[in-house]
PDB file of N, CA and C in Angstrom:
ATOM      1  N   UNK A   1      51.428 109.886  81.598  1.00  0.00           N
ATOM      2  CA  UNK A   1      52.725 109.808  80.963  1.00  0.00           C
ATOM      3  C   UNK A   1      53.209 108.360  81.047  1.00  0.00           C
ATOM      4  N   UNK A   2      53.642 107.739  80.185  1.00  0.00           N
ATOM      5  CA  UNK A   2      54.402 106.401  79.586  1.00  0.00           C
ATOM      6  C   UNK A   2      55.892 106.359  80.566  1.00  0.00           C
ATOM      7  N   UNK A   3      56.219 105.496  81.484  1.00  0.00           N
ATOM      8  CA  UNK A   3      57.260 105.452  81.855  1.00  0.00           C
ATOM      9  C   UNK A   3      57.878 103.680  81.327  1.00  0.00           C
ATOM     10  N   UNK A   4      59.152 103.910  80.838  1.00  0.00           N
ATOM     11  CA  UNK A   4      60.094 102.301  80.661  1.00  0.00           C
ATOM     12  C   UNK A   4      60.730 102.316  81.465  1.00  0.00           C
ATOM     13  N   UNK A   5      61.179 101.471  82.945  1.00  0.00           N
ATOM     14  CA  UNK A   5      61.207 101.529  83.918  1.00  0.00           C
ATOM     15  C   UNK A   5      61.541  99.489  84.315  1.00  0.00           C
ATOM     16  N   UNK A   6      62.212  99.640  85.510  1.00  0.00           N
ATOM     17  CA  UNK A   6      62.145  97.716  85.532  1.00  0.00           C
ATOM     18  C   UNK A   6      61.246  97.784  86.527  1.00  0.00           C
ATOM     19  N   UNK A   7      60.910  96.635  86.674  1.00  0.00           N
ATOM     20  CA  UNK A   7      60.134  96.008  87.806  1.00  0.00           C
ATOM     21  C   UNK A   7      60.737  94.384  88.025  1.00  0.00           C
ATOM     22  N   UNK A   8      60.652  94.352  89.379  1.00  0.00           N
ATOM     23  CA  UNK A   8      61.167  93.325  89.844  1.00  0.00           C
ATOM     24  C   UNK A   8      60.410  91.598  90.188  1.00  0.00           C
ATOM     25  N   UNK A   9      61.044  90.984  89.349  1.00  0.00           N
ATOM     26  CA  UNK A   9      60.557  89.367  89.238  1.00  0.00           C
ATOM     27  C   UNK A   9      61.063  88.511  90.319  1.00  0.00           C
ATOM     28  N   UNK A  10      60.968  87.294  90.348  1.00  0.00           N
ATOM     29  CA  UNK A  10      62.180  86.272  90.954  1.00  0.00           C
ATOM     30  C   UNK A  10      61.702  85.797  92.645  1.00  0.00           C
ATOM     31  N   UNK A  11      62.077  84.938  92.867  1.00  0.00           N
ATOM     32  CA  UNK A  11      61.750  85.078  93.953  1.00  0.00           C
ATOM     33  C   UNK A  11      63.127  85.625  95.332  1.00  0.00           C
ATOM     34  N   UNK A  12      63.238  84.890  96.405  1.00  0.00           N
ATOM     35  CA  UNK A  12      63.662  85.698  97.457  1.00  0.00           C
ATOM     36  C   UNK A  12      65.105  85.426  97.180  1.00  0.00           C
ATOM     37  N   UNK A  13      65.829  86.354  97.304  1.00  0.00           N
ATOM     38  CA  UNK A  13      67.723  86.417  96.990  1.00  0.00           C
ATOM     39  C   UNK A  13      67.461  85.716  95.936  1.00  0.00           C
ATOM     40  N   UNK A  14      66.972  85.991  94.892  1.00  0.00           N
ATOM     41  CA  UNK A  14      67.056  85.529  93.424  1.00  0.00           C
ATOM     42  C   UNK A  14      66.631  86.712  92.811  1.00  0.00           C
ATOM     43  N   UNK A  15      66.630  87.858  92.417  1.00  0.00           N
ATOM     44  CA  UNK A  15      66.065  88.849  91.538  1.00  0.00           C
ATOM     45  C   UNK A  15      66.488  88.489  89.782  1.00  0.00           C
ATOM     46  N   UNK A  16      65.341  88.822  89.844  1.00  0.00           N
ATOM     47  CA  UNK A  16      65.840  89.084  87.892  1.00  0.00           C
ATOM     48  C   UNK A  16      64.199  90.163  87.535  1.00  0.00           C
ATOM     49  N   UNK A  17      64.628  90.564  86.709  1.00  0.00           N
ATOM     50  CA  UNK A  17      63.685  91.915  86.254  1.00  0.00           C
ATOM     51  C   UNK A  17      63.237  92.108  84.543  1.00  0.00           C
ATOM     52  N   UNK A  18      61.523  92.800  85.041  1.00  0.00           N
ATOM     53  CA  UNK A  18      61.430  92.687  83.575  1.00  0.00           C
ATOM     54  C   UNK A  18      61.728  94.308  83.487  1.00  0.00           C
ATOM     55  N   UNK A  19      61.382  94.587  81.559  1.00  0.00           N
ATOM     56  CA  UNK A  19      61.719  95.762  81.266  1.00  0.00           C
ATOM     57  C   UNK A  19      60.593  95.728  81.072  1.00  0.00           C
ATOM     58  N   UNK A  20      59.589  97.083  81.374  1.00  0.00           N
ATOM     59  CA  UNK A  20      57.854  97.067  81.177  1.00  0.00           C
ATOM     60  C   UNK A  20      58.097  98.588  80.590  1.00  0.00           C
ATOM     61  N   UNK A  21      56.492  98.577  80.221  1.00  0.00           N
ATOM     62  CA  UNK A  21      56.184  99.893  79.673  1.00  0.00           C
ATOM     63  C   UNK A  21      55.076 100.372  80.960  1.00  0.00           C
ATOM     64  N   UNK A  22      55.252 101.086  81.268  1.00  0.00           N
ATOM     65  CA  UNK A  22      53.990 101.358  82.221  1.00  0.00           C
ATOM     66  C   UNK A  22      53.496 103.227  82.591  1.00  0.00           C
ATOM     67  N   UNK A  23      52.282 103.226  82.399  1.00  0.00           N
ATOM     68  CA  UNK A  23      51.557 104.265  83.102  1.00  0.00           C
ATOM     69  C   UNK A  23      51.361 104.948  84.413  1.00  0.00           C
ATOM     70  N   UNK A  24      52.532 105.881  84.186  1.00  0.00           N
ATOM     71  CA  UNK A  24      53.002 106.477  85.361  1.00  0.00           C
ATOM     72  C   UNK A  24      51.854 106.987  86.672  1.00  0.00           C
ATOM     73  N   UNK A  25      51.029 107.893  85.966  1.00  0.00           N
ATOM     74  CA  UNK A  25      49.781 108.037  86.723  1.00  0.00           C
ATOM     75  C   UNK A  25      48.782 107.137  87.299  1.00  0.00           C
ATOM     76  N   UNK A  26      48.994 105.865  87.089  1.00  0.00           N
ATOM     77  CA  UNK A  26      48.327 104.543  87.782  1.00  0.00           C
ATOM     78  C   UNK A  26      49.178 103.855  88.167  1.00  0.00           C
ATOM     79  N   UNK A  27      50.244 103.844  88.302  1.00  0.00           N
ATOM     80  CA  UNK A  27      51.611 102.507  88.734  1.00  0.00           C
ATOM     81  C   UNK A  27      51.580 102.633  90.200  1.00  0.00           C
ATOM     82  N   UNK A  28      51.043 103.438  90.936  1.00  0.00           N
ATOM     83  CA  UNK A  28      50.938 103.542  92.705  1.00  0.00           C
ATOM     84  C   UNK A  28      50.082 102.661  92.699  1.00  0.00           C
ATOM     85  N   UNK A  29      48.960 102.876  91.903  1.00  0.00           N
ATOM     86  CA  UNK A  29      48.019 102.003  92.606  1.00  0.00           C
ATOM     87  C   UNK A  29      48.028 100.860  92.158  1.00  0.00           C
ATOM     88  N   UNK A  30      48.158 100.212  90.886  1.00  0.00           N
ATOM     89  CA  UNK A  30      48.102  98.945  90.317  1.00  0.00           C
ATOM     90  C   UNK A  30      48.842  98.256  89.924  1.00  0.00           C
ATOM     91  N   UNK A  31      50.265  99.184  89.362  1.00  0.00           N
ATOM     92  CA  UNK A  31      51.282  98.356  89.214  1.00  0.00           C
ATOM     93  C   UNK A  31      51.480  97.606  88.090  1.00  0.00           C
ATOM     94  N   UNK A  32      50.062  97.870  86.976  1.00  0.00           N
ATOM     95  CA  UNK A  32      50.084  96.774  85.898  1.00  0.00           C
ATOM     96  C   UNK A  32      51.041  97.736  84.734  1.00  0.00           C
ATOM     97  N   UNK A  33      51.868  96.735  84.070  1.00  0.00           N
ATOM     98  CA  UNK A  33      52.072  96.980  82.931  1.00  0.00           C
ATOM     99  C   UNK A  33      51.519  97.112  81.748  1.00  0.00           C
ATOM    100  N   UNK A  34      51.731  97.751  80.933  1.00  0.00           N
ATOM    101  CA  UNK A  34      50.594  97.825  79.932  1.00  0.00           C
ATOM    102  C   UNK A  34      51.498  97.228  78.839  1.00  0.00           C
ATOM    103  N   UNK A  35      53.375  96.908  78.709  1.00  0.00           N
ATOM    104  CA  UNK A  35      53.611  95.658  77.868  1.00  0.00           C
ATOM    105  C   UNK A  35      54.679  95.186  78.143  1.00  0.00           C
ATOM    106  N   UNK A  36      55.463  93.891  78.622  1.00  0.00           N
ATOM    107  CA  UNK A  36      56.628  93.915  78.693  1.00  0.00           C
ATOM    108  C   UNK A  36      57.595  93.896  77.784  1.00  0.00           C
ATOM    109  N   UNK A  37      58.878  94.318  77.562  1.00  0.00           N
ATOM    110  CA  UNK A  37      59.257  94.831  76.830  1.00  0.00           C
ATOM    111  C   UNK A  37      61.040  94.465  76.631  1.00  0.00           C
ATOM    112  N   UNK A  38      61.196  93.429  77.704  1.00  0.00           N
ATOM    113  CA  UNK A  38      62.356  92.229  77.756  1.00  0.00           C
ATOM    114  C   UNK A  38      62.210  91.891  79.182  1.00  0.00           C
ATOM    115  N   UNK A  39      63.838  91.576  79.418  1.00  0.00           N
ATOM    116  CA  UNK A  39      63.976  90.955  80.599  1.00  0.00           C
ATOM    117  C   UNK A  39      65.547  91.472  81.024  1.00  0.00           C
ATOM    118  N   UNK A  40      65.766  91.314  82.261  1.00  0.00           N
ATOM    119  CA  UNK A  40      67.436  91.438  82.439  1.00  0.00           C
ATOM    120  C   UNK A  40      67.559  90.687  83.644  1.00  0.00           C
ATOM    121  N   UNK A  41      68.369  90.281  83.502  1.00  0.00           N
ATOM    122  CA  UNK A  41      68.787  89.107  84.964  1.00  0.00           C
ATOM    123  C   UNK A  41      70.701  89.751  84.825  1.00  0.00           C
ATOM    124  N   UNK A  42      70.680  90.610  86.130  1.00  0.00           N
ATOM    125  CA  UNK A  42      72.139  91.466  86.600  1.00  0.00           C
ATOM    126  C   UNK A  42      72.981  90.360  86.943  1.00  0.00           C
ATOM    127  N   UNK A  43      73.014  89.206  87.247  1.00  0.00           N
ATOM    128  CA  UNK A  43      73.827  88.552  87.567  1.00  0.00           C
ATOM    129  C   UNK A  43      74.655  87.930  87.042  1.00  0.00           C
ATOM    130  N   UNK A  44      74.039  88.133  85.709  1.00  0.00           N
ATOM    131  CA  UNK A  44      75.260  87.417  84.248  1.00  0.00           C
ATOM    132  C   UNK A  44      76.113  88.594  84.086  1.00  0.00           C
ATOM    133  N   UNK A  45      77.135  88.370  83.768  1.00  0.00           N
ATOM    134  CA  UNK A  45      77.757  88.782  83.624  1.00  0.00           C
ATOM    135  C   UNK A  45      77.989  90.121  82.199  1.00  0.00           C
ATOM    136  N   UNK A  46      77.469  89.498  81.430  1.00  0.00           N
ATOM    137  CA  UNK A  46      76.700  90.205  79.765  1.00  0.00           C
ATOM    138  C   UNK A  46      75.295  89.922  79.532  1.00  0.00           C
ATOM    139  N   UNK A  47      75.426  91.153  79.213  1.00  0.00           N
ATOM    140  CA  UNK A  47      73.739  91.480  79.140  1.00  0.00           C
ATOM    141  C   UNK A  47      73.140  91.521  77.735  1.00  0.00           C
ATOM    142  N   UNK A  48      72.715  90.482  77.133  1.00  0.00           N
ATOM    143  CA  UNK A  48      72.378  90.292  75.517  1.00  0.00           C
ATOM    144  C   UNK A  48      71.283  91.113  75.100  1.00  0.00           C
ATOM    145  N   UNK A  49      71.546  91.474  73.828  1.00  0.00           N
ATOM    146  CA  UNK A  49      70.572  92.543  73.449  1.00  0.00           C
ATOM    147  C   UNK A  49      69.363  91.651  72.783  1.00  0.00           C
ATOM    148  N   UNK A  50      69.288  90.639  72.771  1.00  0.00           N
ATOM    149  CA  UNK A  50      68.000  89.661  72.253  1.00  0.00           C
ATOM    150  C   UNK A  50      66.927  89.689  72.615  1.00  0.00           C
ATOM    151  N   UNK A  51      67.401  89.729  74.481  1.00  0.00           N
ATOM    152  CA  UNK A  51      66.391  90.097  75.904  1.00  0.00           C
ATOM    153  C   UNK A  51      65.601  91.046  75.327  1.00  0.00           C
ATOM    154  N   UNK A  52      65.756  92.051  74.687  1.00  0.00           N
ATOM    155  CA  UNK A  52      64.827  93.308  74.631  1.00  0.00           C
ATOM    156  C   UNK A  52      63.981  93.462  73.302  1.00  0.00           C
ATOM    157  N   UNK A  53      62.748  93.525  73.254  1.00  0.00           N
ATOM    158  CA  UNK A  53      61.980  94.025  72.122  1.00  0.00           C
ATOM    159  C   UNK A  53      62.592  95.272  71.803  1.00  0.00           C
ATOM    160  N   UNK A  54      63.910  95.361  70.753  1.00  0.00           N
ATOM    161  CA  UNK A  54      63.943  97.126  70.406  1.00  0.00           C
ATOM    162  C   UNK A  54      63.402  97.752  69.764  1.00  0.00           C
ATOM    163  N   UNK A  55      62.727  97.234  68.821  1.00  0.00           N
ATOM    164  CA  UNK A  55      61.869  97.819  67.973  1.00  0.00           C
ATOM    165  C   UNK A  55      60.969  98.633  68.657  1.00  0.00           C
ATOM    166  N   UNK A  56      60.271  97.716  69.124  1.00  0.00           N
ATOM    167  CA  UNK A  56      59.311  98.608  70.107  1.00  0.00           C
ATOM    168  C   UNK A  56      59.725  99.796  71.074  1.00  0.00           C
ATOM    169  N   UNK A  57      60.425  99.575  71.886  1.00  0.00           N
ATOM    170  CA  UNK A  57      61.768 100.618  72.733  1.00  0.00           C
ATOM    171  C   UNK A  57      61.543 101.588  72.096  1.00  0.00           C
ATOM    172  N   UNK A  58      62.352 101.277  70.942  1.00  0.00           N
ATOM    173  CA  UNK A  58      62.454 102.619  70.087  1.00  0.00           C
ATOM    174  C   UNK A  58      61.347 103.442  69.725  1.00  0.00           C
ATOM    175  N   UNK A  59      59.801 102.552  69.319  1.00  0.00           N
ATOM    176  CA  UNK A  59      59.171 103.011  68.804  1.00  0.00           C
ATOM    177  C   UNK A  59      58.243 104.138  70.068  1.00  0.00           C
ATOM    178  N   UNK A  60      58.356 103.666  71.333  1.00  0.00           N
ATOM    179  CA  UNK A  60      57.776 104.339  72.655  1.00  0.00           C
ATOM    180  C   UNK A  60      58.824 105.360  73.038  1.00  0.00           C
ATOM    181  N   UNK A  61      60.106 105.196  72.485  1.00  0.00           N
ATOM    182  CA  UNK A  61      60.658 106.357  72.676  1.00  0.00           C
ATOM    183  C   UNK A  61      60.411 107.845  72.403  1.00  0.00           C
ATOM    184  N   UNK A  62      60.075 107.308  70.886  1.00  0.00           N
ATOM    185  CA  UNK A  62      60.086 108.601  70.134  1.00  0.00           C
ATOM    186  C   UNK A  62      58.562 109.064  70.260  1.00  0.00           C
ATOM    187  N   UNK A  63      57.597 107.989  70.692  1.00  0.00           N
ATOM    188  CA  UNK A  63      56.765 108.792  70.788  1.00  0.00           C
ATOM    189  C   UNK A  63      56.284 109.375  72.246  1.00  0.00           C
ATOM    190  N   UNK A  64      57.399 109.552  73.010  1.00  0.00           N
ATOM    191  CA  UNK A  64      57.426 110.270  74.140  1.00  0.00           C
ATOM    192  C   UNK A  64      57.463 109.734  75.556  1.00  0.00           C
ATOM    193  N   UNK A  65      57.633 108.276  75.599  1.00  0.00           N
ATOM    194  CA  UNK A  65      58.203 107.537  76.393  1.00  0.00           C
ATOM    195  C   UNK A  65      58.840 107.810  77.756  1.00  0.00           C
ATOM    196  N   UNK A  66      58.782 108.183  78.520  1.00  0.00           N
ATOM    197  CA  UNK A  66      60.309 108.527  79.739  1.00  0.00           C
ATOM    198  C   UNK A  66      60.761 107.201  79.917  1.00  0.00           C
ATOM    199  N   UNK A  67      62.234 106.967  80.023  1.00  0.00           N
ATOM    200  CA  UNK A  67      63.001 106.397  80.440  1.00  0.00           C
ATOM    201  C   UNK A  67      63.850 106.408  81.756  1.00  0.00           C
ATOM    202  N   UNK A  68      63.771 105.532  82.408  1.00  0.00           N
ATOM    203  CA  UNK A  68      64.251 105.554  84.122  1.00  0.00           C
ATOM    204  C   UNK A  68      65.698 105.963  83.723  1.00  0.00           C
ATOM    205  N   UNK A  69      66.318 106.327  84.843  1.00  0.00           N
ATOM    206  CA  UNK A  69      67.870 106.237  84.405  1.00  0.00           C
ATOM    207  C   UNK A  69      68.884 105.530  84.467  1.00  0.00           C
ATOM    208  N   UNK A  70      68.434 104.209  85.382  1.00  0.00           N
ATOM    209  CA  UNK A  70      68.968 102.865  84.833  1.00  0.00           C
ATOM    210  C   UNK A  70      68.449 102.170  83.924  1.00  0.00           C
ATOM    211  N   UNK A  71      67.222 102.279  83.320  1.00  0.00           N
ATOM    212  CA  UNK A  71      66.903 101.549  81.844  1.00  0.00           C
ATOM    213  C   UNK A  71      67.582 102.396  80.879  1.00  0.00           C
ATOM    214  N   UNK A  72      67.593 103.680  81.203  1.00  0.00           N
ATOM    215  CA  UNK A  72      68.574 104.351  80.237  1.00  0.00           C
ATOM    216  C   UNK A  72      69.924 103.803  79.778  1.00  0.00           C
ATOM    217  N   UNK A  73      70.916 103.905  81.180  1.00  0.00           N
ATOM    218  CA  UNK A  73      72.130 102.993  81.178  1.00  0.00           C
ATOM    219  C   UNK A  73      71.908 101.426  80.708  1.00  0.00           C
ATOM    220  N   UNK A  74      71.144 101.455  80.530  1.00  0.00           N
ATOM    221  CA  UNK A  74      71.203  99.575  80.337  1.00  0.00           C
ATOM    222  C   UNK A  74      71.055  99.912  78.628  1.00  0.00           C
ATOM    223  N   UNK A  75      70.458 100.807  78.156  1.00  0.00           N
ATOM    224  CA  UNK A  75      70.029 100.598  77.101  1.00  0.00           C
ATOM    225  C   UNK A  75      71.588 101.393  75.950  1.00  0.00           C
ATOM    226  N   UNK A  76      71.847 102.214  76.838  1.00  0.00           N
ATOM    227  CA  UNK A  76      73.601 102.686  76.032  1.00  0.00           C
ATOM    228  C   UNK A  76      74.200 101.894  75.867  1.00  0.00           C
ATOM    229  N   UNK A  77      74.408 100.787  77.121  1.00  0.00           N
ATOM    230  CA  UNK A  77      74.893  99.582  77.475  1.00  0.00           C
ATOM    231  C   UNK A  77      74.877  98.382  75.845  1.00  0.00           C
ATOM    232  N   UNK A  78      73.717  98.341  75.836  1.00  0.00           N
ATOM    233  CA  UNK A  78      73.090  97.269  74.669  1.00  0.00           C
ATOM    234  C   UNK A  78      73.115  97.867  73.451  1.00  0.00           C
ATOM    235  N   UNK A  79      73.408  99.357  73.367  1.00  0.00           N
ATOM    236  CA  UNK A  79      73.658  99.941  71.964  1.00  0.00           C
ATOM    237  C   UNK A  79      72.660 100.382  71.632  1.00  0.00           C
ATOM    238  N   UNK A  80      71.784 100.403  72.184  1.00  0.00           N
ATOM    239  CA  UNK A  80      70.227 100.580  71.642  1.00  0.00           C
ATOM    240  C   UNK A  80      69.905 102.187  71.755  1.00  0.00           C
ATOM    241  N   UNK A  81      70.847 102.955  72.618  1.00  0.00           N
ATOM    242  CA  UNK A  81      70.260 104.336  72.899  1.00  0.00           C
ATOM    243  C   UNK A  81      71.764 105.360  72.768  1.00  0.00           C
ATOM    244  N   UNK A  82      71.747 106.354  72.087  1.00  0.00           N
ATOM    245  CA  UNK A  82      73.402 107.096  71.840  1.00  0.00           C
ATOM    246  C   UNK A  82      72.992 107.765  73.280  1.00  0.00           C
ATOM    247  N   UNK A  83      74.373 108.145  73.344  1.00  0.00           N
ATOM    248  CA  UNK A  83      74.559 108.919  74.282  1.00  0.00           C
ATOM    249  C   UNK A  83      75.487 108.413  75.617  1.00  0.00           C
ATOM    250  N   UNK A  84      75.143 109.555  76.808  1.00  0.00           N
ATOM    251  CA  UNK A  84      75.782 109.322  78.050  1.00  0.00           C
ATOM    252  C   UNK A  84      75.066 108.470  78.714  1.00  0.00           C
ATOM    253  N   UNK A  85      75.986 108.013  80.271  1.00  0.00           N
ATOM    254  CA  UNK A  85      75.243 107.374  80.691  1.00  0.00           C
ATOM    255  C   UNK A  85      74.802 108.553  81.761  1.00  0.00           C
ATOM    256  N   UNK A  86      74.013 107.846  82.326  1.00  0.00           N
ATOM    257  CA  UNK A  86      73.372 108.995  83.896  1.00  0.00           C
ATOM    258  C   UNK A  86      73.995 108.197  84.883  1.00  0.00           C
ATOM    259  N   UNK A  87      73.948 109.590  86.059  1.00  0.00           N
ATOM    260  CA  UNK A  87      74.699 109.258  86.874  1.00  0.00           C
ATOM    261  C   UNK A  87      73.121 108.776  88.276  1.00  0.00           C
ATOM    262  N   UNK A  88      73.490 107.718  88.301  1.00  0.00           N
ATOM    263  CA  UNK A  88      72.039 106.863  89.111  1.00  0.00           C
ATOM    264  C   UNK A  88      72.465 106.948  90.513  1.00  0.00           C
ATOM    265  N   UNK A  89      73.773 107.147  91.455  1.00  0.00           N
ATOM    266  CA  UNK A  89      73.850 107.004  92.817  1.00  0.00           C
ATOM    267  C   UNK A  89      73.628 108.194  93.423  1.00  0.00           C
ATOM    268  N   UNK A  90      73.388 107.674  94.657  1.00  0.00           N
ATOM    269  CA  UNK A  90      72.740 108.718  95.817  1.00  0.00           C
ATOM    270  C   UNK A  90      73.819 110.195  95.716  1.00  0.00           C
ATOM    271  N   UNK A  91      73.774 111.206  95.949  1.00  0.00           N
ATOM    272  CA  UNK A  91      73.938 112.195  96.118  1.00  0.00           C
ATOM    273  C   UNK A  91      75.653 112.329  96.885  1.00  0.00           C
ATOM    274  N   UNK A  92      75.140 111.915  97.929  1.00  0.00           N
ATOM    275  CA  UNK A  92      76.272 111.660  99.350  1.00  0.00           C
ATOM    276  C   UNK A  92      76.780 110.866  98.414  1.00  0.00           C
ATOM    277  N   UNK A  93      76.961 109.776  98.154  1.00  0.00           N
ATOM    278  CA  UNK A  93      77.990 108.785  97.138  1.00  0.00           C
ATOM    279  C   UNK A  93      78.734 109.512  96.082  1.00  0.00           C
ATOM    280  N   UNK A  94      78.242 110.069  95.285  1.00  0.00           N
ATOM    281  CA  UNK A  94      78.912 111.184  94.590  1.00  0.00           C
ATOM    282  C   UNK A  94      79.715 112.063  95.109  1.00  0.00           C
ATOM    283  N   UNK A  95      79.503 112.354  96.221  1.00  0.00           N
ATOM    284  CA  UNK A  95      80.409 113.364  96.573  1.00  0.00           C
ATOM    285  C   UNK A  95      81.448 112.704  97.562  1.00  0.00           C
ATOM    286  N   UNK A  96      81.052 111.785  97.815  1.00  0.00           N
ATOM    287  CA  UNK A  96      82.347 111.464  98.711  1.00  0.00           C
ATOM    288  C   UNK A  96      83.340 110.811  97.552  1.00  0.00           C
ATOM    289  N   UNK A  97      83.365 110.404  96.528  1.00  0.00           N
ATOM    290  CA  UNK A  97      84.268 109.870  95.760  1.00  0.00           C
ATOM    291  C   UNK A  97      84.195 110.616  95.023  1.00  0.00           C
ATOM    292  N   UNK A  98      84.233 112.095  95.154  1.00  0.00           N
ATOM    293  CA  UNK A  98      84.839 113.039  94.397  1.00  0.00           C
ATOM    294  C   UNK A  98      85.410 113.677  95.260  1.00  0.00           C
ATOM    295  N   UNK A  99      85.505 114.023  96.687  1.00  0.00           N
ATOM    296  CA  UNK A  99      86.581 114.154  97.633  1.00  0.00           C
ATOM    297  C   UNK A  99      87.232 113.075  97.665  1.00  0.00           C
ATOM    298  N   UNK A 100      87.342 112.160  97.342  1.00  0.00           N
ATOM    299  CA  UNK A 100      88.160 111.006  97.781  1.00  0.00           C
ATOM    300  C   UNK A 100      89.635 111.504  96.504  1.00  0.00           C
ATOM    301  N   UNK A 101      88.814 111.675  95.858  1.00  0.00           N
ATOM    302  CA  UNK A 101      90.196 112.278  94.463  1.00  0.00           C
ATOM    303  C   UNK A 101      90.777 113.223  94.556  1.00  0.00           C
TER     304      UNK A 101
END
């Protein structure tokens, strides 16, 4: 199965990340991407939709693609995908700031 997913670039207290396409059933062991597919660096403030091959995105979407659920959010984000966002934090985090209300 095809996962779009980030992986992490940059060196130490510097992160920036690519957006890859990668093969879920080999990514334990090798880790290779099979294409990259932009870039995102979280520390800017706006996140330009230029960074990303969408064409392609789109085109691995539809043909059955999984999407992480922060590449998801990133990609509602950039306009590139309708919908909601997902909810990405831990469990316990969720619930304590829904007792907190």
């Amino acid at each position: 199965m095809l996962n779009i997913r980030l992986q992490r670039v940059g060196r130490k207290n510097d992160p920036s990340f690519r957006l890859v396409l990668i093969n879920s059933k080999f990514a334990a062991r090798s880790g290779k991407a099979i294409e990259v597919l932009g870039s995102v660096d979280f520390r800017k403030k706006n996140i330009d939709k230029e960074s990303f091959k969408a064409d392609k995105i789109k085109a691995f979407i539809k043909q059955g693609a999984q999407v992480s659920p922060t590449v998801h959010n990133l990609l509602v984000n950039a306009g590139l995908l309708e919908g909601k966002k997902k909810n990405v934090l831990p469990k316990k985090t969720v619930q304590k700031k829904a007792e907190a209300k």
